[in-house]
N, C-alpha and C. Protein backbone atom coordinates (compact mmCIF):
# COMPACT_ATOMS: atom_id res chain seq x y z
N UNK A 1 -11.64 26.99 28.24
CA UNK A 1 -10.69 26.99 29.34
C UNK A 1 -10.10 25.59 29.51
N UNK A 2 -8.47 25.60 29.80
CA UNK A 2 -7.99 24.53 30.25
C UNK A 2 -8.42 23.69 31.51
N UNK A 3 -8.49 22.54 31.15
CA UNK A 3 -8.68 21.77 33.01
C UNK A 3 -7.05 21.49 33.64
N UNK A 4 -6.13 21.97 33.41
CA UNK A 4 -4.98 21.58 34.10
C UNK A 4 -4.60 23.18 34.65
N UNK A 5 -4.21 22.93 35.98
CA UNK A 5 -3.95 23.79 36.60
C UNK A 5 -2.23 24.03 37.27
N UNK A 6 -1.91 25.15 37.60
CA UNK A 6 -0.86 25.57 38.03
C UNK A 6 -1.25 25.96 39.64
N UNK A 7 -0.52 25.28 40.52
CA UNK A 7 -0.78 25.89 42.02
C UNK A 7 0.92 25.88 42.47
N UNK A 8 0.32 26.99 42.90
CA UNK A 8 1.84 27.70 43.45
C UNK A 8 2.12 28.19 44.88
N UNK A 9 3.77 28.04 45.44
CA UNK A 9 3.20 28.76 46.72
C UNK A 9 3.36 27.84 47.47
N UNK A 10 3.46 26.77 47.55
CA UNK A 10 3.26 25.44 48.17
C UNK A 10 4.31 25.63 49.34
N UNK A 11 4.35 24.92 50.26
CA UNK A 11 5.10 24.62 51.34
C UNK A 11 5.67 23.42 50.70
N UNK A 12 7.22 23.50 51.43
CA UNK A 12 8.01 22.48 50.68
C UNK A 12 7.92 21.24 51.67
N UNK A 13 6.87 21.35 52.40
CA UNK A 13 6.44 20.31 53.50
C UNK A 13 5.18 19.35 52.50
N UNK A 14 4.45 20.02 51.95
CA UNK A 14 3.24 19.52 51.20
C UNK A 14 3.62 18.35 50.20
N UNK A 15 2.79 17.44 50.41
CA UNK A 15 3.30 16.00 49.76
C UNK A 15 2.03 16.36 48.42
N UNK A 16 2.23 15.18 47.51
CA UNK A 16 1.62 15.00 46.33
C UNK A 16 -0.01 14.98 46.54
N UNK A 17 -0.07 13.99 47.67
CA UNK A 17 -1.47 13.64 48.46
C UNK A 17 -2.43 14.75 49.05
N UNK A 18 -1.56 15.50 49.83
CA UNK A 18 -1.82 16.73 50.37
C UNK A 18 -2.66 17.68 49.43
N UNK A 19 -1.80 17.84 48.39
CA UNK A 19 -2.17 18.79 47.04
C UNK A 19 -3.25 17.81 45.98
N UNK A 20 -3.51 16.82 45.94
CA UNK A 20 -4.90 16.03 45.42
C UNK A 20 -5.73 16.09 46.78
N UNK A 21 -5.46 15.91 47.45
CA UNK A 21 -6.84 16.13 48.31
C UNK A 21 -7.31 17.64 49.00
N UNK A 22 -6.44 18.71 49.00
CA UNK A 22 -7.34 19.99 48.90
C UNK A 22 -8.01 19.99 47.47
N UNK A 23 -7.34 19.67 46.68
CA UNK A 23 -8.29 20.17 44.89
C UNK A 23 -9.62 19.55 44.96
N UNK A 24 -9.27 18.22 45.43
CA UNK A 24 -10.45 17.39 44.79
C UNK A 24 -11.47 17.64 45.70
N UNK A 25 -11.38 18.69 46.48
CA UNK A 25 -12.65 18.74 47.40
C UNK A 25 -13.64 19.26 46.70
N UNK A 26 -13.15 20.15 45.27
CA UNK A 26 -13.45 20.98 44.13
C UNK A 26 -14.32 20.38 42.72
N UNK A 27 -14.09 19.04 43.01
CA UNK A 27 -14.05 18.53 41.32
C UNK A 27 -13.44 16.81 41.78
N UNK A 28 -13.19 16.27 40.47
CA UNK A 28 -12.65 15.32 39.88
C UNK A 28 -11.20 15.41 39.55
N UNK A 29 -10.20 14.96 40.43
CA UNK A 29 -8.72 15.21 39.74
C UNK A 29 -8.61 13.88 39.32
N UNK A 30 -8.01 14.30 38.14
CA UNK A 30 -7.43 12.67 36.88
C UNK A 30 -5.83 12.77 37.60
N UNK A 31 -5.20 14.07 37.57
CA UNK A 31 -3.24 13.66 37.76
C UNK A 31 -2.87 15.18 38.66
N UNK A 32 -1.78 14.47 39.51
CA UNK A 32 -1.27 15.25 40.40
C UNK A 32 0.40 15.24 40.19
N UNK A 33 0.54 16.49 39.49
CA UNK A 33 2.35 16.57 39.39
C UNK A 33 2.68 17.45 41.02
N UNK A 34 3.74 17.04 41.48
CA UNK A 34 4.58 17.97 42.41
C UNK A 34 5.54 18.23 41.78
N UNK A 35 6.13 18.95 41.54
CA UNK A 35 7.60 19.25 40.89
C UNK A 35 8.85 19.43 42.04
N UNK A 36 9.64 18.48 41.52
CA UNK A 36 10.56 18.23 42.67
C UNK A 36 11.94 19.08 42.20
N UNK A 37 13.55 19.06 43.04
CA UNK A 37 14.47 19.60 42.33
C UNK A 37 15.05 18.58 42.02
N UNK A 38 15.94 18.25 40.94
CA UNK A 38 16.74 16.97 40.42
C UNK A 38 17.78 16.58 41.07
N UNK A 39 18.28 18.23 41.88
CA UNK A 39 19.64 17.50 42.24
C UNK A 39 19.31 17.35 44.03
N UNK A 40 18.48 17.85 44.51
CA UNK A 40 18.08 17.74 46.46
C UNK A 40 17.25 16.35 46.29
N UNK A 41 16.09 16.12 45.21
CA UNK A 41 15.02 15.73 45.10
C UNK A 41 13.89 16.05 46.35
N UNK A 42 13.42 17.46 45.80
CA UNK A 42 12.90 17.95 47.29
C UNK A 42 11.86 19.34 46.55
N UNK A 43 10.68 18.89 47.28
CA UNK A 43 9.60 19.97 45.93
C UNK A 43 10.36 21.50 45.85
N UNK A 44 9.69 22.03 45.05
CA UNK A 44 10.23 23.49 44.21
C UNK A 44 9.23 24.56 44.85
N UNK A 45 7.91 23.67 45.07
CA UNK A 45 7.16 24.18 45.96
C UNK A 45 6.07 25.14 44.68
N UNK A 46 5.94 24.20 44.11
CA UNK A 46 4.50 24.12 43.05
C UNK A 46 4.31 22.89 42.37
N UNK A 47 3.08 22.71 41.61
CA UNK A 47 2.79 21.77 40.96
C UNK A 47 1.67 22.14 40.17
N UNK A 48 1.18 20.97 39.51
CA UNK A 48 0.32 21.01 38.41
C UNK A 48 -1.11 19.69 39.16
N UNK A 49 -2.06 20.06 38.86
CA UNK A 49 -3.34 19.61 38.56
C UNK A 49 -4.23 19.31 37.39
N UNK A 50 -4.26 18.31 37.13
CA UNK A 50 -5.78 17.86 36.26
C UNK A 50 -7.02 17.44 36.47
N UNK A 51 -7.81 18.41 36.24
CA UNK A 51 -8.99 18.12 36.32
C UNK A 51 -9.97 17.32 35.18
N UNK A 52 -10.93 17.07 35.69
CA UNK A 52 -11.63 15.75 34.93
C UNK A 52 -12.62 16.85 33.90
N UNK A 53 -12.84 18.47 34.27
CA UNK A 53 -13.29 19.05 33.35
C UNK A 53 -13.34 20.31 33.37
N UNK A 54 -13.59 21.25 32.76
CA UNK A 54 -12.93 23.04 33.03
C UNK A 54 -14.25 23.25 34.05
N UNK A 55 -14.98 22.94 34.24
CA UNK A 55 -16.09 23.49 35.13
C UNK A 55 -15.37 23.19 36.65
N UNK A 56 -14.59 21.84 36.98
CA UNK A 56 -14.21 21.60 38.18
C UNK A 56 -12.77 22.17 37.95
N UNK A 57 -12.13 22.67 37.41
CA UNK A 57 -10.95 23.66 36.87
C UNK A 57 -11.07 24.64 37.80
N UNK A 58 -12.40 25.51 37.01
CA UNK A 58 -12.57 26.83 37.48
C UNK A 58 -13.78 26.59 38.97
N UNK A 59 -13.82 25.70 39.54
CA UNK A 59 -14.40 25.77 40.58
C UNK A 59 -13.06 25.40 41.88
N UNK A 60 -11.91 24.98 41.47
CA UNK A 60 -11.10 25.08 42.39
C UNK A 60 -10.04 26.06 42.15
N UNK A 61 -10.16 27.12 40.92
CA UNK A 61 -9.68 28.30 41.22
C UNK A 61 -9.64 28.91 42.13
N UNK A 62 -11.26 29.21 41.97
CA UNK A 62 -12.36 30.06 42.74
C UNK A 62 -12.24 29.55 44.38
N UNK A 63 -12.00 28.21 44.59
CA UNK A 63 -12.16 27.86 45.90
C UNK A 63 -10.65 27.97 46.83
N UNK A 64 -9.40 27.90 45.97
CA UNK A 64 -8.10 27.57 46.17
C UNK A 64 -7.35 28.68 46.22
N UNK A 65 -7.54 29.61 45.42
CA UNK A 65 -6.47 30.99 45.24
C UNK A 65 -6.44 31.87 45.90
N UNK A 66 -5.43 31.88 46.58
CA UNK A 66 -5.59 32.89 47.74
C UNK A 66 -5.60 31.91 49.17
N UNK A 67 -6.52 30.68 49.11
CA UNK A 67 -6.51 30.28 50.75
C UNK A 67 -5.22 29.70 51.17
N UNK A 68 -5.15 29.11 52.51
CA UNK A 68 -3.76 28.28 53.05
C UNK A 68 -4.09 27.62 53.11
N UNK A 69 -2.57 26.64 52.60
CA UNK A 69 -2.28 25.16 52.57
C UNK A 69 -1.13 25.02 53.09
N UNK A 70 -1.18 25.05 54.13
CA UNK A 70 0.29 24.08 54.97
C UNK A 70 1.06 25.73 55.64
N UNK A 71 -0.02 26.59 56.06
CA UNK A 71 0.51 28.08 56.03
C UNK A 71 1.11 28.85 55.33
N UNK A 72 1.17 28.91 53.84
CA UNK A 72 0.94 29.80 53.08
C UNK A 72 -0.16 29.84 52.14
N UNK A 73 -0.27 30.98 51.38
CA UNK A 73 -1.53 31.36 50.38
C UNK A 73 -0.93 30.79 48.83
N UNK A 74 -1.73 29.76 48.65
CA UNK A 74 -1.69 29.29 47.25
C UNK A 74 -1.78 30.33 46.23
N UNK A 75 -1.52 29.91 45.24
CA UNK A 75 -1.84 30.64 43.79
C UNK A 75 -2.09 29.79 42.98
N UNK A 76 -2.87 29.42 43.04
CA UNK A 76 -3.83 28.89 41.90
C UNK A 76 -4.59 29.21 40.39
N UNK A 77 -4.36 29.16 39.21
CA UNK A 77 -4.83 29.69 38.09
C UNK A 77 -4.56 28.05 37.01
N UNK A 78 -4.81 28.89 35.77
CA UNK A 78 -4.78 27.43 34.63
C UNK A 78 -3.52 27.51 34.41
N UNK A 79 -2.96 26.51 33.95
CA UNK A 79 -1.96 26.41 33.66
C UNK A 79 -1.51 26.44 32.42
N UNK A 80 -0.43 27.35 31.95
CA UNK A 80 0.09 27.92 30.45
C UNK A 80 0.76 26.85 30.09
N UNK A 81 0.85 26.55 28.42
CA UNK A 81 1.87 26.03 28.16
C UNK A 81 3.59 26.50 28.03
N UNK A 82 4.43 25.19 28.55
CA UNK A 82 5.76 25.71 28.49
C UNK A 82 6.21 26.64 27.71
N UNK A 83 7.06 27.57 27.90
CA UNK A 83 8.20 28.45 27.16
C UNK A 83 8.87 27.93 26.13
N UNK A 84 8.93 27.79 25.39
CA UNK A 84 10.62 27.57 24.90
C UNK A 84 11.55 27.83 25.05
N UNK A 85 12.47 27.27 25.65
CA UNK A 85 13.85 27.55 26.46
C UNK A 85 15.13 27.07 25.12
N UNK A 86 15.94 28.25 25.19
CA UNK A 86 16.87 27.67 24.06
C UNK A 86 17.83 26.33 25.06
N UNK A 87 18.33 25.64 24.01
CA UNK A 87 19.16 24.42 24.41
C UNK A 87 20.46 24.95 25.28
N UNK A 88 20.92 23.93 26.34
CA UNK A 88 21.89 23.97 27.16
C UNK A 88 21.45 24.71 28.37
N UNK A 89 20.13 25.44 28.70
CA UNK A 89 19.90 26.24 30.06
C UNK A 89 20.13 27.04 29.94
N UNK A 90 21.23 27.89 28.97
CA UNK A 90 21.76 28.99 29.37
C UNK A 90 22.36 29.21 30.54
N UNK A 91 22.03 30.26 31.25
CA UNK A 91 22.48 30.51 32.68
C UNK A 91 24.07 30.60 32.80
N UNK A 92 24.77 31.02 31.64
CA UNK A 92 26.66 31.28 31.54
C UNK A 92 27.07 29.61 32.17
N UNK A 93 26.68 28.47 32.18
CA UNK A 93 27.30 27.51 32.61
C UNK A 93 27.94 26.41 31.12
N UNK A 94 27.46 27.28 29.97
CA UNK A 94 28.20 26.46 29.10
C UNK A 94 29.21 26.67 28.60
N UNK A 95 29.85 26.27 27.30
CA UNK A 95 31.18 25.89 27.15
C UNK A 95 31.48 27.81 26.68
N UNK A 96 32.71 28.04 26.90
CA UNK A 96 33.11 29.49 26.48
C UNK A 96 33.72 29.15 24.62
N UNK A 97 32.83 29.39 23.35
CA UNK A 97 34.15 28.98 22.50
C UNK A 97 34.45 31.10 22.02
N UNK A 98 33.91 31.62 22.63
CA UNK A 98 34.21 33.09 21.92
C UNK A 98 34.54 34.34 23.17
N UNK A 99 35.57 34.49 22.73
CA UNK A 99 35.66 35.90 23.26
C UNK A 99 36.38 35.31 25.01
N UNK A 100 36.46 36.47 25.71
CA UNK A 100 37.00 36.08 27.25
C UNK A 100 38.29 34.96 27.99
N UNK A 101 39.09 35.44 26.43
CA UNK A 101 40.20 34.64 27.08
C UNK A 101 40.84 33.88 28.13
N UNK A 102 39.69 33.55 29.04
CA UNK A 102 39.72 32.14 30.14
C UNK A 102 40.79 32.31 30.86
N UNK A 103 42.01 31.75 31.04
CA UNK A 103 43.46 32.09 32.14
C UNK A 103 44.59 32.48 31.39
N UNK A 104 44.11 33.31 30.89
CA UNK A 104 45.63 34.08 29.53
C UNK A 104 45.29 35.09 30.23
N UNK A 105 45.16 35.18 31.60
CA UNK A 105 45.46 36.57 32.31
C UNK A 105 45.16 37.98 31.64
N UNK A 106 43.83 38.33 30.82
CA UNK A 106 43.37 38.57 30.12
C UNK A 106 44.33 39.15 28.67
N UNK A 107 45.23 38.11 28.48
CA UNK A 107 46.35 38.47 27.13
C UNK A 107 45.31 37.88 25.60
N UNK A 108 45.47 38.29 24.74
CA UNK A 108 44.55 38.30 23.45
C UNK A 108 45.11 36.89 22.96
N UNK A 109 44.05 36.21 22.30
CA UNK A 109 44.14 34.93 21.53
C UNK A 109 45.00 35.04 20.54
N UNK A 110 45.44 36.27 20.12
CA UNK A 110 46.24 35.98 19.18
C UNK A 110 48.17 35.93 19.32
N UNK A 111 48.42 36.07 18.59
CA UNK A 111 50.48 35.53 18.58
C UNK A 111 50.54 36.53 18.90
């Protein structure tokens, strides 16, 4: 089992501190991510935990998942590694080079 954890759920009130000191009531935390947004800079309202070993991992599963922190119910489990996300985000915000003729009032690319 991994010692880095995923806690979720968070109140977007909950500081970095907040979230190392419920864990570590559990164990040994080595690192405390909050994940913030880039463009508010303002948490997402999860983060990541490291623990100093899977025994204090899975003892603040067990102690964390499910209870409240800052009035809501955490979710707490190990944490997966990233996805692979194809390049640019996706999400239709990149460049158009095919198809959907843009302001040709939908008239065809061609003569």
């Amino acid at each position: 089992m991994s010692n880095k954890l995923f806690v979720g759920n968070l109140s977007f009130d909950t500081t970095e501190n907040d979230l190392q000191d419920a864990v570590a009531a559990f164990g040994t935390v080595t690192e405390t991510n909050l994940m913030m947004d880039r463009m508010t800079n303002r948490p997402r309202g999860f983060g990541f935990v490291t623990m100093a070993s899977a025994e204090d991992a899975q003892k603040a599963i067990d102690g964390l998942n499910g209870k409240d922190l800052g009035g809501r119910a955490l979710t707490v489990n190990v944490a997966r590694p990233r996805e692979d996300r194809p390049a640019g985000g996706g999400g239709g915000g990149g460049r158009r080079e095919f198809g959907g003729g843009g302001d040709r009032g939908g008239r065809s690319n061609r003569y």
